[in-house]
N, C-alpha and C. Protein backbone atom coordinates (compact mmCIF):
# COMPACT_ATOMS: atom_id res chain seq x y z
N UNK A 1 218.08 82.64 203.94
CA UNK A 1 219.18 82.34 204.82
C UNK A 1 218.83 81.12 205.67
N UNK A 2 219.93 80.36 205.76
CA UNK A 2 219.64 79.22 206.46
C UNK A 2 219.58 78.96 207.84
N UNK A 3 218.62 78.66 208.79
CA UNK A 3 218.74 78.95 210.60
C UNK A 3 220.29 78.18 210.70
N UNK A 4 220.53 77.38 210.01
CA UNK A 4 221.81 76.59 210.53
C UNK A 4 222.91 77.53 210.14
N UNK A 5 223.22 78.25 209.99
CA UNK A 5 224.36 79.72 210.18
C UNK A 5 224.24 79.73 211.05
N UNK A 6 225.97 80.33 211.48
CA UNK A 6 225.68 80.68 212.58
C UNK A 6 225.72 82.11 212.82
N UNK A 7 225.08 82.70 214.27
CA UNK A 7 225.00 83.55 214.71
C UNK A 7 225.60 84.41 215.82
N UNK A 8 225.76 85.76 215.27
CA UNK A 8 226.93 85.60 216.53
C UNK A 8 226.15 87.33 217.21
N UNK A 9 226.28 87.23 219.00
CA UNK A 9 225.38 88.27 219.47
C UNK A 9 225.97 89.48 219.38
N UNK A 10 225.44 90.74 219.27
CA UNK A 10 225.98 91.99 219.32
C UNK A 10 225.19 92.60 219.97
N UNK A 11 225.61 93.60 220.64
CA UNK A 11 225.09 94.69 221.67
C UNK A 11 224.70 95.82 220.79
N UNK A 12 223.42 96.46 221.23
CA UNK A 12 222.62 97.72 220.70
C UNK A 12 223.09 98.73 221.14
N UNK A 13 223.80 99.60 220.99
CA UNK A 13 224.60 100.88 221.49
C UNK A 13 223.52 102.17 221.00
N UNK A 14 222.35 101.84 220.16
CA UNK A 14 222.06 102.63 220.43
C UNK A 14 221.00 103.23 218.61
N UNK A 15 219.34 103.26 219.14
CA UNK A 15 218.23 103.34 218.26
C UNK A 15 217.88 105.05 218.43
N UNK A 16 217.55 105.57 217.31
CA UNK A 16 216.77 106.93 217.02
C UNK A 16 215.61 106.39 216.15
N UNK A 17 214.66 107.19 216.28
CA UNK A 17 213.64 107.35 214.82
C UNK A 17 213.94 108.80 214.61
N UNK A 18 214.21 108.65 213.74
CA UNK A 18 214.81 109.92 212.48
C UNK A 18 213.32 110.51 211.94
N UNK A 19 212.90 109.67 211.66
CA UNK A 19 211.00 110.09 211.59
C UNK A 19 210.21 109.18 211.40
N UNK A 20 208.95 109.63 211.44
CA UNK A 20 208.22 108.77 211.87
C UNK A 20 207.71 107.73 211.03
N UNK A 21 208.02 106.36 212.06
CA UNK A 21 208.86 104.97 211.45
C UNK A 21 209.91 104.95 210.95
N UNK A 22 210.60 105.98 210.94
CA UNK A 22 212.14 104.76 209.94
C UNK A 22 213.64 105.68 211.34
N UNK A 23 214.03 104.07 211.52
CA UNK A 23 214.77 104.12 212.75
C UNK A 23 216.44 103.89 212.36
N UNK A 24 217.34 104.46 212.72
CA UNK A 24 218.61 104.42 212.51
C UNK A 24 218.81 103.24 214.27
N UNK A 25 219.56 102.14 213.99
CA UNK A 25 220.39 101.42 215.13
C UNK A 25 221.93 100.84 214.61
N UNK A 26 222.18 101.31 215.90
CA UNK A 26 223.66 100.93 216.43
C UNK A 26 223.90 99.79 216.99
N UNK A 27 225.30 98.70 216.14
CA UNK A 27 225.42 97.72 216.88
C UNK A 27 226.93 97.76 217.09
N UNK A 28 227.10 97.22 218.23
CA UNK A 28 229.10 97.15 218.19
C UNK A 28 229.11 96.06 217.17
N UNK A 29 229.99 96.30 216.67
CA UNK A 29 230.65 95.20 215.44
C UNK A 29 232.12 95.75 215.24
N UNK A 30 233.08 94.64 215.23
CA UNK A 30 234.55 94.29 215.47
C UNK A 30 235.02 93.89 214.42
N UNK A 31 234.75 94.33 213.02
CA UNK A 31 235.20 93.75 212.09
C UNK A 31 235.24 95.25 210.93
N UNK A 32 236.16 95.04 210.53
CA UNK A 32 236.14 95.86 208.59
C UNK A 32 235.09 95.66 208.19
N UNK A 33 234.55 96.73 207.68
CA UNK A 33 233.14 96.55 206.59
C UNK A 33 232.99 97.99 206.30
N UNK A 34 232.22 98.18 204.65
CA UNK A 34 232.32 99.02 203.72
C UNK A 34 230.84 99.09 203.69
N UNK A 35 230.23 100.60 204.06
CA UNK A 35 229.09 100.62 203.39
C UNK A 35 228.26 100.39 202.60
N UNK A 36 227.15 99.88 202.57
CA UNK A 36 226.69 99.06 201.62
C UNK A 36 226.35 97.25 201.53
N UNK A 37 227.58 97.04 202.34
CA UNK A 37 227.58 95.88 203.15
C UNK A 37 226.45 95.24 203.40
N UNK A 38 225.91 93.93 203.65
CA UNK A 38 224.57 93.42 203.91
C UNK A 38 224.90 92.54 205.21
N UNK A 39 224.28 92.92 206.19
CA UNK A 39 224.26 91.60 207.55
C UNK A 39 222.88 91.18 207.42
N UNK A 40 223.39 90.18 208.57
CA UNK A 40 221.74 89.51 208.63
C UNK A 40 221.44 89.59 210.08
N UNK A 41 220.23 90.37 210.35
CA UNK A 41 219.96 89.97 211.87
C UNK A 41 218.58 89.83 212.46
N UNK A 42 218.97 89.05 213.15
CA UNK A 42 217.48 88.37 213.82
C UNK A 42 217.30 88.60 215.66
N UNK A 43 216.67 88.37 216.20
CA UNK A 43 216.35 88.66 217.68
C UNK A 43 216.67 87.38 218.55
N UNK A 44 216.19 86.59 217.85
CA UNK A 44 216.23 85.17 218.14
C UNK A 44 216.54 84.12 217.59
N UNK A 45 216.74 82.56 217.56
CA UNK A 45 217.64 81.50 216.87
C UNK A 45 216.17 80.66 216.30
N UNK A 46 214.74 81.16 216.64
CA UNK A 46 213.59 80.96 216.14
C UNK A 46 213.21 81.79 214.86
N UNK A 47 213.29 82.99 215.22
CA UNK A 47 213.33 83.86 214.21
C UNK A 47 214.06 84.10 213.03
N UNK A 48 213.39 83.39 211.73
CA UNK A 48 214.62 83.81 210.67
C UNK A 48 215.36 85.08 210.68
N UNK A 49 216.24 85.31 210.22
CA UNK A 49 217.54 86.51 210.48
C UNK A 49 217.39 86.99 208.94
N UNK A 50 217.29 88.62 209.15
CA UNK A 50 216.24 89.56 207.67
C UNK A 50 217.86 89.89 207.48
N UNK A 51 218.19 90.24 205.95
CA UNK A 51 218.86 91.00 205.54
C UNK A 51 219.22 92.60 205.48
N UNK A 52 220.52 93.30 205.94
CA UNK A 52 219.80 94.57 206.15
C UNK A 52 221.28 95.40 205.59
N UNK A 53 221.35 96.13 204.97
CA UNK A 53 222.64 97.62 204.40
C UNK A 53 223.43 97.95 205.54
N UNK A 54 224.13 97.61 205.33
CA UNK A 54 225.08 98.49 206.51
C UNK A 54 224.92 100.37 205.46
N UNK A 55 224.41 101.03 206.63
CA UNK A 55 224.48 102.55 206.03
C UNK A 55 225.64 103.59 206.45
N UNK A 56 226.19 102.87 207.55
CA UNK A 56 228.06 103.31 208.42
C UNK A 56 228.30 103.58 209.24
N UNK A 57 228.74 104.49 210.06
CA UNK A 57 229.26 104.40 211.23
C UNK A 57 229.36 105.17 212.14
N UNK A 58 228.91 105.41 212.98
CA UNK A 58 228.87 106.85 213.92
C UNK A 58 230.60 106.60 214.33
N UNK A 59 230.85 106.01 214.77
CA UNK A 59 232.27 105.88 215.33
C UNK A 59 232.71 104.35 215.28
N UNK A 60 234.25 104.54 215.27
CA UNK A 60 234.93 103.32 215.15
C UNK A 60 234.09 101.87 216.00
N UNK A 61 234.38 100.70 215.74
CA UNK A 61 233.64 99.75 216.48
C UNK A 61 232.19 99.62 216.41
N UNK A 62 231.71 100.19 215.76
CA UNK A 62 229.95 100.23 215.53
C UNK A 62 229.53 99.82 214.21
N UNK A 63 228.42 99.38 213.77
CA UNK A 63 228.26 99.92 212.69
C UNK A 63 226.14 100.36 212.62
N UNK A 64 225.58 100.79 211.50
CA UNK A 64 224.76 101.68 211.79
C UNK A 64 223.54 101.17 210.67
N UNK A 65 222.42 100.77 210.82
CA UNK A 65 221.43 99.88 210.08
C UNK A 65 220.22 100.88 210.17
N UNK A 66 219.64 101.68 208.74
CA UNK A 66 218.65 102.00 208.90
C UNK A 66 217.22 100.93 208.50
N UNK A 67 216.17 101.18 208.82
CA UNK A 67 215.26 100.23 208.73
C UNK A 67 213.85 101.32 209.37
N UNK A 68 212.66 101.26 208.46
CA UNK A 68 211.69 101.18 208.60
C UNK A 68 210.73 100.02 209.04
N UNK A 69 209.60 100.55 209.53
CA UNK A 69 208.52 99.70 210.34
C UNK A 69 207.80 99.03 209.43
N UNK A 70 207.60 97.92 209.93
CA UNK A 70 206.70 97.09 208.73
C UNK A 70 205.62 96.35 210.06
N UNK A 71 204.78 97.24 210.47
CA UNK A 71 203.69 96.80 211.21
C UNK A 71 203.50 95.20 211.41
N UNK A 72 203.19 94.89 210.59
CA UNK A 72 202.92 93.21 210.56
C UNK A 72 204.42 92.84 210.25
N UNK A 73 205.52 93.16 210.74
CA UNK A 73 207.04 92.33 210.51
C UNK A 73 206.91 91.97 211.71
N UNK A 74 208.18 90.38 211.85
CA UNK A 74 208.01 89.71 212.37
C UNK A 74 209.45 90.31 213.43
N UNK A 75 210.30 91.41 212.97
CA UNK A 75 211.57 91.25 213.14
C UNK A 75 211.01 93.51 213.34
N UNK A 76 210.64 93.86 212.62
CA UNK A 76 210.95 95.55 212.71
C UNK A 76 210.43 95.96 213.63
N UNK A 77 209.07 95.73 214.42
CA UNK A 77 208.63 96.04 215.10
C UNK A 77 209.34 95.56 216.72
N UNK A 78 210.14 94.73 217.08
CA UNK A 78 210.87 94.30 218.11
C UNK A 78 212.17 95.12 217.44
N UNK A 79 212.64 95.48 216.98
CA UNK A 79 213.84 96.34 216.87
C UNK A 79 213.90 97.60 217.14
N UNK A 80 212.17 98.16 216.57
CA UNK A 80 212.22 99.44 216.95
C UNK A 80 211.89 99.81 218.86
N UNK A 81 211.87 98.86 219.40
CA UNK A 81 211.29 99.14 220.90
C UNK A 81 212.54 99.81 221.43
């Protein structure tokens, strides 16, 4: 993915670890989308932006990204905090 995309910010409504290391998060998102779906997200406009499943939706306006820890990631380990 190219840093020159653009990026657009979303709010964390909300992280579990389901077990240990692999974390379900919540982001508001304002748009249609079908499970399965792929976003890209990053922390920062330094940080390349990882590809990730949309897995669905606790409720309308959200949508719901599972992801495991990858110790040495540059991106999982700041998501799971």
């Amino acid at each position: 993915m190219s840093k020159s995309q653009e990026l657009f910010e979303r709010e964390i409504v909300g992280i579990e670890e389901i077990s240990p290391n692999f974390y379900i998060i919540d982001l508001k998102f304002e748009f249609e989308f079908t499970a399965g779906q792929v976003v890209a997200i990053t922390t920062s406009k330094e940080l390349e932006p990882r590809l990730y499943s949309i897995a669905g939706s606790f409720n309308r306006g959200t949508i719901r990204i599972l992801f495991d820890i990858h110790k040495e990631g540059a991106l999982t380990p700041i998501l799971a905090e």
